[in-house]
Protein backbone atom coordinates (compact mmCIF):
# COMPACT_ATOMS: atom_id res chain seq x y z
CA UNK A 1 0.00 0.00 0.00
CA UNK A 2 1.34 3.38 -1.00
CA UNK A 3 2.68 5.81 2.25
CA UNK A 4 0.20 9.07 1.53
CA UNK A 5 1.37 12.68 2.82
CA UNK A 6 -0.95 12.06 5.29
CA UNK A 7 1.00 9.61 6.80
CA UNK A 8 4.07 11.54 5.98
CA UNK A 9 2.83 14.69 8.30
CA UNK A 10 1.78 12.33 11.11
CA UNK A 11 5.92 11.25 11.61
CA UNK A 12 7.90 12.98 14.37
CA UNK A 13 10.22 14.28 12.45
CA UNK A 14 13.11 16.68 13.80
CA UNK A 15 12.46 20.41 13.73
CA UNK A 16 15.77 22.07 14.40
CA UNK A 17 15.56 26.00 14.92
CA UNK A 18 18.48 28.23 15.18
CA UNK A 19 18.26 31.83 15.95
CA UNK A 20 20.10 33.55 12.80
CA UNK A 21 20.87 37.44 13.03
CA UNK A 22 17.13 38.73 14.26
CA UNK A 23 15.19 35.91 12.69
CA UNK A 24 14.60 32.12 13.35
CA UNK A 25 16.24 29.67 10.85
CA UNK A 26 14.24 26.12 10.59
CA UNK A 27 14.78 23.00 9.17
CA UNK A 28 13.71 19.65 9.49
CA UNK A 29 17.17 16.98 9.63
CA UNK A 30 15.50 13.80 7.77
CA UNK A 31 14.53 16.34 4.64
CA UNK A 32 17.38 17.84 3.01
CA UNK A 33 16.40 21.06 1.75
CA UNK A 34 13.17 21.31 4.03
CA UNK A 35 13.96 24.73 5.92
CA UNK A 36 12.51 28.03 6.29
CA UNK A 37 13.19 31.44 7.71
CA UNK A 38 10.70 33.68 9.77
CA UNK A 39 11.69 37.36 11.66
CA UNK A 40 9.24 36.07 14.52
CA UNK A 41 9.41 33.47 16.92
CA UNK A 42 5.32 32.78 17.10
CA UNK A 43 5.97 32.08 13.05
CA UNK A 44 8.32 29.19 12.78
CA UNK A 45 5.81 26.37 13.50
CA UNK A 46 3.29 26.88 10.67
CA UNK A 47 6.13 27.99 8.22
CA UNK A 48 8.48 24.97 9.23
CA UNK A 49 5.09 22.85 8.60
CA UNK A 50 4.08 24.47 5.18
CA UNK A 51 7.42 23.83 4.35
CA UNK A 52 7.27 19.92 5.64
CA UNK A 53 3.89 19.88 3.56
CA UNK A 54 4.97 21.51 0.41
CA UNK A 55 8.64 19.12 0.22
CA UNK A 56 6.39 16.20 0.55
CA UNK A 57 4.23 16.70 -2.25
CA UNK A 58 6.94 17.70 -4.58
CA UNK A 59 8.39 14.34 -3.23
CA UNK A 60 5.39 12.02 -3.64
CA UNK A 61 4.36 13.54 -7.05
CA UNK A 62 7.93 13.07 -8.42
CA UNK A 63 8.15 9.60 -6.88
CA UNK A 64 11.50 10.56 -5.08
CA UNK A 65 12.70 8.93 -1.79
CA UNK A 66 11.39 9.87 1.55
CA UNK A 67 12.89 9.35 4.55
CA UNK A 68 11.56 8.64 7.72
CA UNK A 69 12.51 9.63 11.41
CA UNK A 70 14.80 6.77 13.10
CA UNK A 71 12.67 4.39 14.48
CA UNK A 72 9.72 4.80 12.59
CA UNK A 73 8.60 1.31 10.80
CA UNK A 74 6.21 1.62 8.33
């Protein structure tokens, strides 16, 4: 059975945010290229997500690998 983005955006995957001269740099490890940038704190959730969401449909619609967090069996 095919993995949908639903199941995708359910993973823990690992948000890593660094401060980065005013603003908040985010990116998630497993997704290389996932990241984002935001000037306020209360925005690096939803942008780091939208970014999660948008890297997985490029992913799934192109058929490329996606990895999973460590431990996750699926």
């Amino acid at each position: 059975m095919a993995k949908t983005i639903d199941y995708y955006l359910s993973l823990p995957y690992t948000i890593e945010i660094v401060p980065d001269e005013g603003a908040w740099f985010a990116q998630i490890k497993e997704l290389p290229g996932c990241t984002t940038e935001v000037d306020e704190w209360d925005e690096i959730l939803p942008a780091i997500e939208d970014a999660k969401r948008l890297w997985l449909e490029v992913s799934l619609e192109h058929g490329d690998p996606i990895p999973e967090p460590i431990g996750v069996r699926g």
